[in-house]
N, C-alpha and C. Protein backbone atom coordinates (compact mmCIF):
# COMPACT_ATOMS: atom_id res chain seq x y z
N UNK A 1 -0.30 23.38 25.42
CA UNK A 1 0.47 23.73 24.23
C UNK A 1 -0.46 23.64 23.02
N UNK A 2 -0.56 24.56 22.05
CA UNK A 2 -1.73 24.84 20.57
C UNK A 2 -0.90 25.14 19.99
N UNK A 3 0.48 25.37 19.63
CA UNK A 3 1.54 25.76 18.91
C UNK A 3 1.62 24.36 18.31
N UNK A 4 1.65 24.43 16.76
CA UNK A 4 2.10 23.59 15.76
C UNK A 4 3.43 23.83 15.98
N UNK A 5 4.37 22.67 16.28
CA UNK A 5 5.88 22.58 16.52
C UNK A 5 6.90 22.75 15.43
N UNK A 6 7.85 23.23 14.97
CA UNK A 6 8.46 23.64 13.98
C UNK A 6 9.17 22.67 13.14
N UNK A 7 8.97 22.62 12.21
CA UNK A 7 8.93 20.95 11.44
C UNK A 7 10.91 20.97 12.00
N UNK A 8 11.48 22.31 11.50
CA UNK A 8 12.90 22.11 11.65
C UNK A 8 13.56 21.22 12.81
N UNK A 9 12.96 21.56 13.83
CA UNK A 9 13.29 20.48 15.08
C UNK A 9 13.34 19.29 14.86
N UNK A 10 12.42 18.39 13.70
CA UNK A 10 12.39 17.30 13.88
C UNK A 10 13.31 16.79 12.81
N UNK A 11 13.35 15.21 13.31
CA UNK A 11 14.71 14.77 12.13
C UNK A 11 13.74 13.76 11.20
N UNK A 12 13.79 13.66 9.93
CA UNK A 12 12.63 13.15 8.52
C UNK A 12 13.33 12.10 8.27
N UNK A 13 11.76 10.88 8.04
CA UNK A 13 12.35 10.21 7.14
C UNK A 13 12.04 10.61 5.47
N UNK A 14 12.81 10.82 4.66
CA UNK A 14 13.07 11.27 3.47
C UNK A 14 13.11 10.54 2.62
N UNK A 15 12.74 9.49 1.61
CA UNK A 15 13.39 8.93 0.64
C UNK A 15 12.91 9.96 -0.86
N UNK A 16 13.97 10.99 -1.40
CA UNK A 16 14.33 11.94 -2.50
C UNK A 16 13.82 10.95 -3.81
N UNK A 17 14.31 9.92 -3.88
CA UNK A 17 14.60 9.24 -5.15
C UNK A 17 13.40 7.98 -5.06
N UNK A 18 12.17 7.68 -4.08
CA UNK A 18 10.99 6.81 -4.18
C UNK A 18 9.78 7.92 -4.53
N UNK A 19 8.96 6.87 -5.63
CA UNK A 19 7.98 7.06 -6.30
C UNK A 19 6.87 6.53 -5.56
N UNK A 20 5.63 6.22 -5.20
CA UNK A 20 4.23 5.54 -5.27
C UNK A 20 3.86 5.37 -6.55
N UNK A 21 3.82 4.15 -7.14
CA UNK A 21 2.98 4.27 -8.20
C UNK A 21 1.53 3.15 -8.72
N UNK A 22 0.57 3.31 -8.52
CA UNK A 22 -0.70 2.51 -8.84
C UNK A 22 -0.70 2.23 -10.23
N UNK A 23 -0.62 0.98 -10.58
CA UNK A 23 -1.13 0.63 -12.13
C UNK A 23 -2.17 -0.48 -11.93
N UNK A 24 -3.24 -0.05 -12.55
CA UNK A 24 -4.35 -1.48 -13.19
C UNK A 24 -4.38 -1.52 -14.50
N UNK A 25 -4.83 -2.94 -14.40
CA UNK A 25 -4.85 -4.40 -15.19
C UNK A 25 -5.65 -4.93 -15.68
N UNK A 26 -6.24 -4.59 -16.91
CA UNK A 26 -7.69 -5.74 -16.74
C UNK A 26 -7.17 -6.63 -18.13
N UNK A 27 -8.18 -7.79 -17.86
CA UNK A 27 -7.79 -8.81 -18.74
C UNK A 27 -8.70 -9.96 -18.20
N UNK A 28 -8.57 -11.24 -18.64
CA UNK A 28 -9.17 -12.63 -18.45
C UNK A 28 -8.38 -13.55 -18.32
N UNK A 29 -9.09 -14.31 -17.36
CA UNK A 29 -8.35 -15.83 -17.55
C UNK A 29 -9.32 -17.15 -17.95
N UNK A 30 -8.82 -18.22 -18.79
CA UNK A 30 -10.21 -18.84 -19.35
C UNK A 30 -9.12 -20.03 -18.84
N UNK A 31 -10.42 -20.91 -17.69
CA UNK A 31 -9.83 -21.55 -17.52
C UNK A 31 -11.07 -22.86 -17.23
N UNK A 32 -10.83 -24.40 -17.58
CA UNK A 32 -11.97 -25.29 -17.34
C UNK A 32 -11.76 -26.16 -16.17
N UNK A 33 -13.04 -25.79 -15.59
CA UNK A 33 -13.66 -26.34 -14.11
C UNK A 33 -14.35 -27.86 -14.57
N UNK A 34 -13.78 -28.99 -13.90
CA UNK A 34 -14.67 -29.85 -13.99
C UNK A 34 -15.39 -30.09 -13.06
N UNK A 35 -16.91 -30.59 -13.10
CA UNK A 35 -17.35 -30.16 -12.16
C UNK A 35 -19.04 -31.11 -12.08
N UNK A 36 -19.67 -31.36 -11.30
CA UNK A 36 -20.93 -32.87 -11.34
C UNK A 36 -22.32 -31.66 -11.58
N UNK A 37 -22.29 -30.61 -11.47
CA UNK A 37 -23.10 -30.27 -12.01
C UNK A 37 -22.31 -28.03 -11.78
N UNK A 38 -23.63 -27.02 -12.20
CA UNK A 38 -23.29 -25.46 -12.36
C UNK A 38 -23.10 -25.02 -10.84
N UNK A 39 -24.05 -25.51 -10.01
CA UNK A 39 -23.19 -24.79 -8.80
C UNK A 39 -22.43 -25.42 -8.22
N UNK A 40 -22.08 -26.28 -8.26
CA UNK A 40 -20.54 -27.21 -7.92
C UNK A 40 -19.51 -25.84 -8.91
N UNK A 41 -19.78 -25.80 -10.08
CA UNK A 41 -18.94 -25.35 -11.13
C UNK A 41 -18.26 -23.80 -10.69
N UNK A 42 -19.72 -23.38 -10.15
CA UNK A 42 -19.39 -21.65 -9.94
C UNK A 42 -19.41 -21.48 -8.29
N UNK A 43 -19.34 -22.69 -7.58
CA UNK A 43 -18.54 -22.95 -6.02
C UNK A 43 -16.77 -22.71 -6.37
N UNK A 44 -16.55 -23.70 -7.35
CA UNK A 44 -15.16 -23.76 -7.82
C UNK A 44 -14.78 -22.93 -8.02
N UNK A 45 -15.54 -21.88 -9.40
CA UNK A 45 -14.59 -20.26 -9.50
C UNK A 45 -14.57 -19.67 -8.86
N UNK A 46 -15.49 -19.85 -8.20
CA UNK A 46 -15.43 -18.19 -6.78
C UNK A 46 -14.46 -18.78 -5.84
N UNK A 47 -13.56 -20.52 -5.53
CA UNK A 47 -12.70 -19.93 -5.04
C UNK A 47 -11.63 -20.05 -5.39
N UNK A 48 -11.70 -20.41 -6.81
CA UNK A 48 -9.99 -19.84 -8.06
C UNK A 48 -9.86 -18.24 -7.51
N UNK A 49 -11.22 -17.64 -7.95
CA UNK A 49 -11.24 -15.70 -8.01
C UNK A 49 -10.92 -15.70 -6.81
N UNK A 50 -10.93 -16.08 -5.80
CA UNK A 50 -10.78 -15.94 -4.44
C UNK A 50 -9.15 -15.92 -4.37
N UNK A 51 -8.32 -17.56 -4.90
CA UNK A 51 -7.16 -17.98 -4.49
C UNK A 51 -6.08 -16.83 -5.06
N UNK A 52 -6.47 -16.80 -6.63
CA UNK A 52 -5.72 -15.44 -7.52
C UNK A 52 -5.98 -14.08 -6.81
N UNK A 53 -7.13 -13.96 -6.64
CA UNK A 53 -7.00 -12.72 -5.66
C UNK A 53 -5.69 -12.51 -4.56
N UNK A 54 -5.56 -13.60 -3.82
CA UNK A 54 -4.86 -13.46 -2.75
C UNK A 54 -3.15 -13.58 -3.01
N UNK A 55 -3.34 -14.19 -4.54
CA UNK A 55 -1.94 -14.35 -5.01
C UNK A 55 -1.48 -13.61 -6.85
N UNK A 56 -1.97 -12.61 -6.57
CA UNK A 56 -2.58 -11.75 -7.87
C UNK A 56 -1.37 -11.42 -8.38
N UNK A 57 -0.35 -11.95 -8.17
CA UNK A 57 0.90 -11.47 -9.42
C UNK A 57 1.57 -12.93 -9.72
N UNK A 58 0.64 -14.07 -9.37
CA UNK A 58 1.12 -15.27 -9.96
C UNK A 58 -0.10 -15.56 -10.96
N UNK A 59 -0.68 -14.49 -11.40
CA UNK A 59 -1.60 -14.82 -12.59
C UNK A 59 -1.26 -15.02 -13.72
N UNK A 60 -1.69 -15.69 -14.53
CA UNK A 60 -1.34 -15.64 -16.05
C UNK A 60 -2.56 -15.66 -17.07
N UNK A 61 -2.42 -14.48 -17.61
CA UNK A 61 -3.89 -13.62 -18.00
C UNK A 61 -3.58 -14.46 -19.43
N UNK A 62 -4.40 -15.09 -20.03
CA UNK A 62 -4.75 -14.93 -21.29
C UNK A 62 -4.77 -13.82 -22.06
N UNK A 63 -5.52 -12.92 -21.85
CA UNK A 63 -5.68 -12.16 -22.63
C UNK A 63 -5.47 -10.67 -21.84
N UNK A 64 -5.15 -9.14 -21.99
CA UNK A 64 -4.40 -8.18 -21.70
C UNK A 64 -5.60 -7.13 -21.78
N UNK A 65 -6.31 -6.60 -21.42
CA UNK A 65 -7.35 -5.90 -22.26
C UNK A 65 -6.51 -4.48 -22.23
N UNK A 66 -6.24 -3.65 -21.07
CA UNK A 66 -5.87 -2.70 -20.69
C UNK A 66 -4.51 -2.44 -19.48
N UNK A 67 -3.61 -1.93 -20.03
CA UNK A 67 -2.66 -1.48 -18.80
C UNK A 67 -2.72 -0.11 -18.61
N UNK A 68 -2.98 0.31 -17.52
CA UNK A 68 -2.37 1.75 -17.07
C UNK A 68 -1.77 2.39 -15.95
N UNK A 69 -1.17 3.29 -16.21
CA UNK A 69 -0.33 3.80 -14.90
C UNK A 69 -2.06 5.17 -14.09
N UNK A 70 -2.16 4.52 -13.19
CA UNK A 70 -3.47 5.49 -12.37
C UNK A 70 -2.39 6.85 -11.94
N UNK A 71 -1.65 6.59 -11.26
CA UNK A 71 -1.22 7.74 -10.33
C UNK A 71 0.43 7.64 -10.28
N UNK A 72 0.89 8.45 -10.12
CA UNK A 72 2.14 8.46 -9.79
C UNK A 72 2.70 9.59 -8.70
N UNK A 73 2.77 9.43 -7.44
CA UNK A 73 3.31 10.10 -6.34
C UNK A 73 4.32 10.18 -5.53
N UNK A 74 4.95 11.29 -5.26
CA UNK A 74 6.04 11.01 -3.91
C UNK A 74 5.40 10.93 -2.54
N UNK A 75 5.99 10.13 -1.97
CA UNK A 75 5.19 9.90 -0.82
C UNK A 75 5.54 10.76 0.40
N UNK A 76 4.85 11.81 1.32
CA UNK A 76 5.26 12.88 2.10
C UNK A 76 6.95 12.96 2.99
N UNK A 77 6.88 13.74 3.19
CA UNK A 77 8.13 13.62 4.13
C UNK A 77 7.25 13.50 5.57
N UNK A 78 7.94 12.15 6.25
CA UNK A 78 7.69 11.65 7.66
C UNK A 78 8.45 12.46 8.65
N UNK A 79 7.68 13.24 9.18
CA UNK A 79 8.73 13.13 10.59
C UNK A 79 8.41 12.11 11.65
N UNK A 80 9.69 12.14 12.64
CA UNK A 80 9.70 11.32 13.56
C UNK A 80 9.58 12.32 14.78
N UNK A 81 8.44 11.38 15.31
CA UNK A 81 7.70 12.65 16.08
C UNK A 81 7.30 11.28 17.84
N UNK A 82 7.49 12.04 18.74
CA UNK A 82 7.04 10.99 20.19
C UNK A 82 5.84 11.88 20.48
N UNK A 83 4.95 11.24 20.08
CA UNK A 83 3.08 11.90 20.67
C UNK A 83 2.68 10.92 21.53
N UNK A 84 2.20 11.76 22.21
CA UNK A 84 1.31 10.61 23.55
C UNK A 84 2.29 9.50 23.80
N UNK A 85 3.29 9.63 24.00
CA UNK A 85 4.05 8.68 24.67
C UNK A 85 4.83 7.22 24.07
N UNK A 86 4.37 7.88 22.46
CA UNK A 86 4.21 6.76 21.44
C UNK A 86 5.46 7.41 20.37
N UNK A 87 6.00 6.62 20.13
CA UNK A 87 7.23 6.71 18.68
C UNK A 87 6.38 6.81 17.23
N UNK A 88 6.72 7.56 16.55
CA UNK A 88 5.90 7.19 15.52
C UNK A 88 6.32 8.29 14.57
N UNK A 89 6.16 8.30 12.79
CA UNK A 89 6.37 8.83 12.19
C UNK A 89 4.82 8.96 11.55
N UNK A 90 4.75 10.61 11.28
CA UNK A 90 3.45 11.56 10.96
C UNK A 90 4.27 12.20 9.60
N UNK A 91 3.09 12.96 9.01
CA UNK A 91 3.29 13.51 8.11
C UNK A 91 2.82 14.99 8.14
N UNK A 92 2.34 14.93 9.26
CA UNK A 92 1.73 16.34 9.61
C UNK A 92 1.99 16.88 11.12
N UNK A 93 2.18 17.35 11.48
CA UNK A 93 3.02 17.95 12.64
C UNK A 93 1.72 18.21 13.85
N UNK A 94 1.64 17.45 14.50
CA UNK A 94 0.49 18.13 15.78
C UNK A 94 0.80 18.98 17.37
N UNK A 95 0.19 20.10 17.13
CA UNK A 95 0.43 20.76 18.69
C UNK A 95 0.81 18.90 19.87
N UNK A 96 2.03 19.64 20.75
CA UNK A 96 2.58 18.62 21.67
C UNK A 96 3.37 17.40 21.40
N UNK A 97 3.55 17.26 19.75
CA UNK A 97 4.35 16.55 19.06
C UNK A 97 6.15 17.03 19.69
N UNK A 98 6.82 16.23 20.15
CA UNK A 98 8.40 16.35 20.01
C UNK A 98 8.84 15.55 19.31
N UNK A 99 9.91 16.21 19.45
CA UNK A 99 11.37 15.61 18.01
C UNK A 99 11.42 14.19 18.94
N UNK A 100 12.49 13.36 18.07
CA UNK A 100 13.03 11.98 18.35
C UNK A 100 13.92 11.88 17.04
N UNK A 101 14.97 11.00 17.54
CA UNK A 101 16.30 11.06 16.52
C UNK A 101 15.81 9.59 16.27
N UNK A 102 16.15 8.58 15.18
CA UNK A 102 15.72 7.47 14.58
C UNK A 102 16.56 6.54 15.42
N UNK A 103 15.46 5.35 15.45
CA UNK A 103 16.01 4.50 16.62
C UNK A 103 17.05 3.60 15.79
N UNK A 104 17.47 2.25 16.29
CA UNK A 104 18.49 1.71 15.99
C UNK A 104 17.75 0.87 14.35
N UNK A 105 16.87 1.10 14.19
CA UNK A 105 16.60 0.37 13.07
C UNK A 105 15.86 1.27 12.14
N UNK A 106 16.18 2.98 12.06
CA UNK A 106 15.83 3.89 11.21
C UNK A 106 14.53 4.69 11.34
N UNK A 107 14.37 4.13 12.65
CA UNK A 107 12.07 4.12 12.48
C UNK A 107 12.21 5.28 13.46
C-alpha cells in the first residue's frame, strides 16, 4: 500500500478553541551566598541556577528586563491513526495508516 489514506476516514483529536503559546523572560535575581571562600561561592550558584531552573515559575525576579510573547500557534489536528500495530495520534497521515475510534480515555 503507497496510497496516503484519506484523512476523512479517520476520527481527530481537535481542540478549535487551544492556543500554543511561547513567552520569554529575562530579568535577575540578586541574591547573597555565604560562603568560606569564591569557589565554594560559585559551587553554590550554579546549584541555586540549577534548583530555579528545575523549578522556574517559583522564581522571584528582582528585576523584569524584558517580557515577550515569541510565538503564538494552533496546534495541528491529530488523527488517531493504528500504524505498525501501535495506537497513536499523528499529524500527518502515512501510506498503511488505519482509522481507530478514541479509546476509553479519548487517546
Amino acid at each position: 500500500m503507497t496510497d496516503t489514506p484519506n484523512p476523512a476516514d479517520f476520527s481527530t483529536d481537535e481542540k478549535p478553541t487551544e492556543y500554543n503559546v511561547t513567552i520569554s523572560v529575562t530579568g535577575y535575581v540578586w541574591v547573597t551566598i555565604n560562603a568560606e571562600n569564591l569557589e565554594q561561592a560559585k559551587d553554590a550558584a550554579e546549584k541555586m541556577a540549577d534548583k530555579m531552573a528545575e523549578d522556574v515559575f517559583e522564581i522571584d525576579l528582582d528585576e523584569v528586563e524584558d517580557v515577550r510573547v515569541d510565538y503564538v500557534w494552533q496546534p495541528p489536528t491529530m488523527y488517531r491513526v493504528t500504524r505498525d500495530d501501535q495506537k497513536m495520534k499523528v499529524n500527518i497521515l502515512s501510506p498503511g495508516d488505519l482509522p481507530r475510534e478514541p479509546d476509553e480515555r479519548g487517546f
